[in-house]
Every structure is written in C-alpha cells, then in structure tokens.
C-alpha atoms as a PDB file:
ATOM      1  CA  UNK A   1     -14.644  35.794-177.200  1.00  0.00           C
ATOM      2  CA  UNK A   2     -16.352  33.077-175.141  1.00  0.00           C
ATOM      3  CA  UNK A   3     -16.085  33.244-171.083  1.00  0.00           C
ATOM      4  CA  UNK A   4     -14.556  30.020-171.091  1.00  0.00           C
ATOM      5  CA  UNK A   5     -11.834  31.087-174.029  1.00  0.00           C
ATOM      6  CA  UNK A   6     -11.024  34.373-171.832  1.00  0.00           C
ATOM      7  CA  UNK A   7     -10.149  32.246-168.565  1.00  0.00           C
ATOM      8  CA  UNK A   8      -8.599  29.643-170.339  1.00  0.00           C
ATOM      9  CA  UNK A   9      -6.388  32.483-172.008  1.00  0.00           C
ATOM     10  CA  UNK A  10      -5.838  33.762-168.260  1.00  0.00           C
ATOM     11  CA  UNK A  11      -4.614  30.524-166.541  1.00  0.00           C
ATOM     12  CA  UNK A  12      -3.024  28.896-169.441  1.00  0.00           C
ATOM     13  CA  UNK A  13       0.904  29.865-168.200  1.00  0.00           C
ATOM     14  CA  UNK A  14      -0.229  28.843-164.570  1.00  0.00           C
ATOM     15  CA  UNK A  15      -1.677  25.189-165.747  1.00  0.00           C
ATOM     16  CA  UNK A  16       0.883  24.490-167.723  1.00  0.00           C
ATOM     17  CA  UNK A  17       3.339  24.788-164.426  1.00  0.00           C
ATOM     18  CA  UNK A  18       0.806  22.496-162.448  1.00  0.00           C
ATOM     19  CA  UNK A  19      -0.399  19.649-164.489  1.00  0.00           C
ATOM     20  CA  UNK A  20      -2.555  18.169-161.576  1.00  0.00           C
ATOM     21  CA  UNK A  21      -3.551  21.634-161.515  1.00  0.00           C
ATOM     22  CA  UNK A  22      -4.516  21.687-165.384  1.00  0.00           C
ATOM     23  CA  UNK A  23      -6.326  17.904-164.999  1.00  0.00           C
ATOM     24  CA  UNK A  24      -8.762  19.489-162.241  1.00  0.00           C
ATOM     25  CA  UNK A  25      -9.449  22.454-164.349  1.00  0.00           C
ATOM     26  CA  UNK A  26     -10.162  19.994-166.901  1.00  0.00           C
ATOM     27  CA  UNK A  27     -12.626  18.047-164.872  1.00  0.00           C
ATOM     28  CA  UNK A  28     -13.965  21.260-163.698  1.00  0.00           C
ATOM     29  CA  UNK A  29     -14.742  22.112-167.040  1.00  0.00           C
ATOM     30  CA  UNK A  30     -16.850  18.455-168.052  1.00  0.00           C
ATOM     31  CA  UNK A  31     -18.462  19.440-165.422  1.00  0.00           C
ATOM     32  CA  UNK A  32     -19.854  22.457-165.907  1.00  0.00           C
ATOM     33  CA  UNK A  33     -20.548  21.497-169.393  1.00  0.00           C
ATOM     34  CA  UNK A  34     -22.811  18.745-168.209  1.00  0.00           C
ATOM     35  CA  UNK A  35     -24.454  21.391-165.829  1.00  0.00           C
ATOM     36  CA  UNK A  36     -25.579  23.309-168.639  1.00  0.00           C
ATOM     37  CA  UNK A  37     -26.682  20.743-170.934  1.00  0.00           C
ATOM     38  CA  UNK A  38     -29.186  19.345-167.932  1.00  0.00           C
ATOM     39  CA  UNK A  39     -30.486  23.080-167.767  1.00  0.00           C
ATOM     40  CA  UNK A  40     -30.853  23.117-171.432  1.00  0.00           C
ATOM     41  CA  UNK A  41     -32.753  20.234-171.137  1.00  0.00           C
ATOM     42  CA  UNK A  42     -35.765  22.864-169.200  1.00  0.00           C
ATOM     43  CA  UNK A  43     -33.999  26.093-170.941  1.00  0.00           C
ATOM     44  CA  UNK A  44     -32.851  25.227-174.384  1.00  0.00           C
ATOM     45  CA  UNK A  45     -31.987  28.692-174.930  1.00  0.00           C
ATOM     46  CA  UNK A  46     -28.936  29.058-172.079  1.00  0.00           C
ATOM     47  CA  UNK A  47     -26.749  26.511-174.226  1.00  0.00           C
ATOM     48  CA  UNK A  48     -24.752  28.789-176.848  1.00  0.00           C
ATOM     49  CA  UNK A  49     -22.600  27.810-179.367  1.00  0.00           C
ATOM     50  CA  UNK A  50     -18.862  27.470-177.966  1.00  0.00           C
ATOM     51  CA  UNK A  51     -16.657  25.663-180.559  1.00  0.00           C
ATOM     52  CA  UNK A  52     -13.634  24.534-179.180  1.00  0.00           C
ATOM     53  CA  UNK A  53     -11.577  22.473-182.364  1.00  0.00           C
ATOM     54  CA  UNK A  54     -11.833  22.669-185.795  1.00  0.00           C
ATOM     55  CA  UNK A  55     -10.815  19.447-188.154  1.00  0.00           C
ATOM     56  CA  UNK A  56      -9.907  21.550-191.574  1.00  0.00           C
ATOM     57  CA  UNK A  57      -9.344  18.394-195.017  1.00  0.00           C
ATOM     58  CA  UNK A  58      -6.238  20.681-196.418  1.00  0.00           C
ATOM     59  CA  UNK A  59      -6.717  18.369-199.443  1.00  0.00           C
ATOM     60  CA  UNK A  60      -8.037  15.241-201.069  1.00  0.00           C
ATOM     61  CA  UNK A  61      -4.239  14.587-202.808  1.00  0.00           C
ATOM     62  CA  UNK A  62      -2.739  11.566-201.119  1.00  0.00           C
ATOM     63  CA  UNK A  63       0.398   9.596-202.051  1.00  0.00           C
ATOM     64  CA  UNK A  64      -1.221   6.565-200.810  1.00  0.00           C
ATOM     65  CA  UNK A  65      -4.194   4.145-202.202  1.00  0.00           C
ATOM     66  CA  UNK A  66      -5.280   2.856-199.009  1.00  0.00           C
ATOM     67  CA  UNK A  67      -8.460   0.092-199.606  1.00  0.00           C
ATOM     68  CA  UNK A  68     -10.437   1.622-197.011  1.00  0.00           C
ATOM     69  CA  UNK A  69      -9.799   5.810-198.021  1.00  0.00           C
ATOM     70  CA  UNK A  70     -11.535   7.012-200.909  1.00  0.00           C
ATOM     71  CA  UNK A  71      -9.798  10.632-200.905  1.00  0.00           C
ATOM     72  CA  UNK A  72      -8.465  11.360-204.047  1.00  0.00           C
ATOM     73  CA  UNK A  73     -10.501   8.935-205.833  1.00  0.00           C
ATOM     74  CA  UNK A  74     -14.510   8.681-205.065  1.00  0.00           C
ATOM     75  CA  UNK A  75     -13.985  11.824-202.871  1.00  0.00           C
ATOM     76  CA  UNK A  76     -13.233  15.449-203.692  1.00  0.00           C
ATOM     77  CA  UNK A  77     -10.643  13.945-206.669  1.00  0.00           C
ATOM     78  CA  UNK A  78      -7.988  16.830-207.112  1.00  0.00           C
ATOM     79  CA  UNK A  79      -9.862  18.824-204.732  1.00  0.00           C
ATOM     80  CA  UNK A  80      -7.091  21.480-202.340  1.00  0.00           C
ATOM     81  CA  UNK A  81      -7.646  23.783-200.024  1.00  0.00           C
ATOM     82  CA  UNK A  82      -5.735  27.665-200.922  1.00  0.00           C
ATOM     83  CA  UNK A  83      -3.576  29.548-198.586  1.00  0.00           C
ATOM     84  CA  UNK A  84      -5.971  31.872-198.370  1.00  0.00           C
ATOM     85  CA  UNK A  85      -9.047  30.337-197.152  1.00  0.00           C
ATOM     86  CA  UNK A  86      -7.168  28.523-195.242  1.00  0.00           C
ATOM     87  CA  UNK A  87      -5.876  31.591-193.510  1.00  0.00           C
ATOM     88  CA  UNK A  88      -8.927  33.490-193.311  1.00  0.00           C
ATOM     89  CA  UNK A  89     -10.781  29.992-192.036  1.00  0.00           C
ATOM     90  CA  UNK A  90      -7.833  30.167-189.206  1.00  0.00           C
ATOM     91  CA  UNK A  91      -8.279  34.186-188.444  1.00  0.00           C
ATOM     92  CA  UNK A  92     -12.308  33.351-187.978  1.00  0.00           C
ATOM     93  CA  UNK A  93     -11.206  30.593-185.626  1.00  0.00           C
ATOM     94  CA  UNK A  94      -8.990  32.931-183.676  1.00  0.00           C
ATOM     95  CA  UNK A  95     -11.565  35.724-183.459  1.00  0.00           C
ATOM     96  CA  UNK A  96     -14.245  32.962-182.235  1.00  0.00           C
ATOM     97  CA  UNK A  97     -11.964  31.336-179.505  1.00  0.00           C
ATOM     98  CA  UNK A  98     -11.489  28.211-181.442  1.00  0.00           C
ATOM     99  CA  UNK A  99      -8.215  27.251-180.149  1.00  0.00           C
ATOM    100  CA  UNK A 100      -7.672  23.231-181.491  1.00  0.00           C
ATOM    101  CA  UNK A 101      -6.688  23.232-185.313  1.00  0.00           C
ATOM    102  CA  UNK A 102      -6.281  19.535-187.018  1.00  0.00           C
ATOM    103  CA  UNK A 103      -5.226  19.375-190.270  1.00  0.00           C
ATOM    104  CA  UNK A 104      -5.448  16.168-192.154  1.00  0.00           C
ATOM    105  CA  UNK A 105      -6.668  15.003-195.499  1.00  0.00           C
ATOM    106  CA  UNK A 106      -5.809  12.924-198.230  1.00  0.00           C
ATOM    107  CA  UNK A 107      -1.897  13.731-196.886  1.00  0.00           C
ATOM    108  CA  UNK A 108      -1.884  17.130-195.663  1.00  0.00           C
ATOM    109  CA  UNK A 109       2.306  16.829-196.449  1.00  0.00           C
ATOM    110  CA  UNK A 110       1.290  16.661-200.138  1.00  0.00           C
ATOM    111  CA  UNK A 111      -0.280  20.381-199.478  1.00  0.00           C
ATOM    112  CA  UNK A 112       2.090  22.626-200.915  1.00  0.00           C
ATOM    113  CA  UNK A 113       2.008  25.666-198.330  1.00  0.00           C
ATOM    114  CA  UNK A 114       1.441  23.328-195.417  1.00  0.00           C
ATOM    115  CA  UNK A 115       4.425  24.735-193.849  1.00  0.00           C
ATOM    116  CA  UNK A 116       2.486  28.352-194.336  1.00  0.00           C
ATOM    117  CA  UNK A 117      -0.147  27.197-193.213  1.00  0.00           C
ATOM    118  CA  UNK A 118       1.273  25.975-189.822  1.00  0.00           C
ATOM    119  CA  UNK A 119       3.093  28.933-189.058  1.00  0.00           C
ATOM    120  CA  UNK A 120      -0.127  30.931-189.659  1.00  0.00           C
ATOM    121  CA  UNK A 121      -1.744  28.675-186.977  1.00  0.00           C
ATOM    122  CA  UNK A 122       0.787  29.184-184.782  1.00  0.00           C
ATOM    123  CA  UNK A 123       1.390  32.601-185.761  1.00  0.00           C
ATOM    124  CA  UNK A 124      -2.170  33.019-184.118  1.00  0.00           C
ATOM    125  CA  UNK A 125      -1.092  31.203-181.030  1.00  0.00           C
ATOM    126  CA  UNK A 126      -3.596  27.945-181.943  1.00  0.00           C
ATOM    127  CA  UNK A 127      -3.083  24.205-180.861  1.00  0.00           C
ATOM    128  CA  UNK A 128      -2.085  22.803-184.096  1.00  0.00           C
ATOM    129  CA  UNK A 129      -2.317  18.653-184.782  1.00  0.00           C
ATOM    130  CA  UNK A 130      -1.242  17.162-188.007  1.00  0.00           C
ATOM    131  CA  UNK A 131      -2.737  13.947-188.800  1.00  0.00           C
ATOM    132  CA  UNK A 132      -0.268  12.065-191.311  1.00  0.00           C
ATOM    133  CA  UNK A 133       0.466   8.843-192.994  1.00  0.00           C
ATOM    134  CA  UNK A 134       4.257   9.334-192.398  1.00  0.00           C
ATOM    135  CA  UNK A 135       5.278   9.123-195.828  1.00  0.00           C
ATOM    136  CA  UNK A 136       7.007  12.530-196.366  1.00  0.00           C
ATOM    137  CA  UNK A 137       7.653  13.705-192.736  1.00  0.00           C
ATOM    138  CA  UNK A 138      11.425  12.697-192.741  1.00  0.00           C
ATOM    139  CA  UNK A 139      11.779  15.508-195.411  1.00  0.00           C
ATOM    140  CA  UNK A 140       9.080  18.112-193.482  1.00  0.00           C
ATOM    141  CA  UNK A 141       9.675  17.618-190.043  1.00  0.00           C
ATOM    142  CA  UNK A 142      12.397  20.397-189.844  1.00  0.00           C
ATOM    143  CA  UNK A 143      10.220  22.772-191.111  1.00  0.00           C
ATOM    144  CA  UNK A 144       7.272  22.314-189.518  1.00  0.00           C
ATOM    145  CA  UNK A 145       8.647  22.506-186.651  1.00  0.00           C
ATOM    146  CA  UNK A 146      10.296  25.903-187.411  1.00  0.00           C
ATOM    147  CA  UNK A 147       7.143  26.849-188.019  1.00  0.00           C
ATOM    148  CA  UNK A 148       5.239  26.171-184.752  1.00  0.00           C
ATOM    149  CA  UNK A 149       3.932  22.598-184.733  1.00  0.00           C
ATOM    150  CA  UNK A 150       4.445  20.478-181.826  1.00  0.00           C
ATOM    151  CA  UNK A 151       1.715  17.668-182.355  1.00  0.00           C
ATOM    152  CA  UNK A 152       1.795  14.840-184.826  1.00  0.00           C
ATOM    153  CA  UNK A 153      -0.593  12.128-185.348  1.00  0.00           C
ATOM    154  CA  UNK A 154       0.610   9.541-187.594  1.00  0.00           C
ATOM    155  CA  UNK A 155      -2.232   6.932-188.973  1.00  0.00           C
ATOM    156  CA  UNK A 156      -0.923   3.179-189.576  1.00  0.00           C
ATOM    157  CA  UNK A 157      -2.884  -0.077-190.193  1.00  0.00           C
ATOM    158  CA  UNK A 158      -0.434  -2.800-189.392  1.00  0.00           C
ATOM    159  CA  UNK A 159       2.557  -4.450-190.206  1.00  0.00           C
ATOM    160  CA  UNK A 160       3.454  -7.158-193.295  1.00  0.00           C
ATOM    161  CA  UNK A 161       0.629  -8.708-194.843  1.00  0.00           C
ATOM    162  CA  UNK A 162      -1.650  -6.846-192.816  1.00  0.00           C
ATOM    163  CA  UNK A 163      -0.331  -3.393-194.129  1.00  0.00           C
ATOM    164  CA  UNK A 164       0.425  -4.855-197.641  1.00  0.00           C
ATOM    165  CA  UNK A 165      -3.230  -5.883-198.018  1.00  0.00           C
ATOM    166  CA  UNK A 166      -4.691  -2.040-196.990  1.00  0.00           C
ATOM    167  CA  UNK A 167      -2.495   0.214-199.077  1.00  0.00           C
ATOM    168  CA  UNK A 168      -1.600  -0.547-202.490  1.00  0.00           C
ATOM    169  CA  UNK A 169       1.980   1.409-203.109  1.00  0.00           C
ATOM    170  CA  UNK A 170       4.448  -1.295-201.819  1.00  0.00           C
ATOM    171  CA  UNK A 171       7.400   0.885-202.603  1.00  0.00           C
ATOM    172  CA  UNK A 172       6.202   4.060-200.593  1.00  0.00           C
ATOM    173  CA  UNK A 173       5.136   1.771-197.745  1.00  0.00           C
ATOM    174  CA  UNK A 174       8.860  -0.212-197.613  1.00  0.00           C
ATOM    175  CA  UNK A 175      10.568   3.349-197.809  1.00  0.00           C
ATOM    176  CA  UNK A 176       8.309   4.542-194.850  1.00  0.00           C
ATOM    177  CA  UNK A 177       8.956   1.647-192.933  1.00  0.00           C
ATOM    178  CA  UNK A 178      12.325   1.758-193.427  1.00  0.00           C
ATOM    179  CA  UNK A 179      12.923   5.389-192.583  1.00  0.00           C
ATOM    180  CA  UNK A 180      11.779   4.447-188.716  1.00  0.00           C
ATOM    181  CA  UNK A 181       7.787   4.698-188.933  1.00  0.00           C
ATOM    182  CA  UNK A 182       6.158   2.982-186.394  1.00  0.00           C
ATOM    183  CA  UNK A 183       6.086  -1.308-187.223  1.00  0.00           C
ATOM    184  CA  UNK A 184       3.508  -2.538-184.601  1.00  0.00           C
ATOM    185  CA  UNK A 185      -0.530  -2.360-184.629  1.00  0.00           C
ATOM    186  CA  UNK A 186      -2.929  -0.360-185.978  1.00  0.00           C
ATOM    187  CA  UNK A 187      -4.187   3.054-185.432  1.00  0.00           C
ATOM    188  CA  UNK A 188      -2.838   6.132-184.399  1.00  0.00           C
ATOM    189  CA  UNK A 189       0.383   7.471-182.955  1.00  0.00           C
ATOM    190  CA  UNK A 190       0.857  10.477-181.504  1.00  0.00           C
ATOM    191  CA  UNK A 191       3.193  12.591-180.923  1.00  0.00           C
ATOM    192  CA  UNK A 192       3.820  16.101-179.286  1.00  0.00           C
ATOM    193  CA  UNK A 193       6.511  18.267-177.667  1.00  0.00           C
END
C-alpha cells in the first residue's frame, strides 16, 4: 500500500472531526504532488504510479436514448459487466490503495447485482459514487443505501423542450420528472450523506 494510502488510512477518523483540518491536509497533499512532478521533471524515475479513483462502465444497457450517448447503441451494444470481475476489479483496487470507486454506464440501475456490487465496495471500506440518470432510483434508493452508498450523482440536460429534444423516451422522462428529479439546468447533481 502506497505511503500516502497508509496516512490517509491513519488520519481519516481525525479529519473527518475537523473539516478545516481535512481542507489543509488536502492542500497539503496538491502540494506535494506538484513537488514531485517538478522533480520528475530532472528525475523521471521518483514519480510512481499512485492511483487514487477508479471510473468502472458497469454496463452499456440504458433505459434512455439520449442524442448525445451512444451506449447501448454504437458502443459496447448489450455489453455488462459480471459480479465477478467486478468484485475481483474492486479487491485489486483495495489491495492497491485505490480508495474512489464510480460506477456509471449506460444506467448502472439497469445492472442487475448493482446492489451487490455496492455492498462489495463498501464491504471493502471504498468511497463509492453512482453516476445516474434518475430513472429507477425511487425504486433502488432503499437498497443501496442498505448496502453502503452515500454518494449519488444524477446527470440531467434541461428542462421542457430542452430535455425533450436530448432524450427520446418522453414517457420515462415525464415519470422521472414527476417522481421529484431535479427540473432546472443542465449537468450534474450531486448528492451525498
């Protein structure tokens, strides 16, 4: 495990007490990334690899046809991630002191052991983000939560016309809306506990 994974292990409990604490630790850390990366710059061989976040595409499967996604369709159609690479992908990341998991797609919802697969994550004591459209969290929410995740992204591209004219399932869309999904601007929303 990585130096900086160890200590990061270490003061985790007290930086989460002290958040202007956990900012300067933060800055501390830019810091002494941009150190090394001037040294590098004379001594290419003192920068070694230290991953910290892994973006894993659970699966192509979306139950949107959004104009400017081609997952699903032009890219990896039908294409899914199992449980178990999934799993072993998240035991390497462990090992490696990889602590950021997102998991997006497609629609990671549409993944049927998503739920697995978060409480593996967590399980392991990793940072997990889901990046979703929305669509099906009303009905997951409960238990993904049960299962460890506390941070949800959810992707939108307007309101209206605007929304109408970048995904192509109207009646998905109005039930999304309707069920409370966020109804101004475009981007992301995020959302942890």
């Amino acid at each position: 495990m990585a130096v900086r994974a160890k200590l990061a292990k270490t003061l985790r409990p007290l930086l989460r007490k002290f958040p202007a604490l956990r900012k300067a630790a933060g800055s501390v850390d830019v810091c002494s990334d941009i150190v090394r990366h001037a040294a590098a710059a004379v001594l290419p061989q003192i920068i070694q690899p230290d991953p910290r976040e892994i973006y894993i595409t659970l699966t192509a499967n979306c139950n949107l046809r959004c104009v400017g996604c081609r997952y699903g369709r032009d890219f990896m159609p039908g294409s899914q991630l199992s449980f178990q690479v999934v799993r072993d992908l998240l035991d390497d990341c462990k090992e490696l002191g990889i602590k950021n998991i997102r998991l997006y797609g497609g629609e990671p919802l549409v993944h049927k052991d998503v739920v697995r697969i978060v409480e593996h994550s967590a399980g392991l004591g990793l940072n997990t983000l889901l990046t979703t459209n929305g669509i099906l969290l009303k009905e997951k929410i409960d238990d993904l939560y049960k299962a460890g995740l506390r941070s949800i992204g959810v992707g939108f591209s307007g309101t209206g016309e605007d929304y109408n004219s970048m995904c192509s399932d109207r009646e998905i869309r109005s039930r999304a809306w309707s069920e409370g999904l966020p109804t101004r601007g475009n981007g992301t929303a995020w959302m942890s506990t």
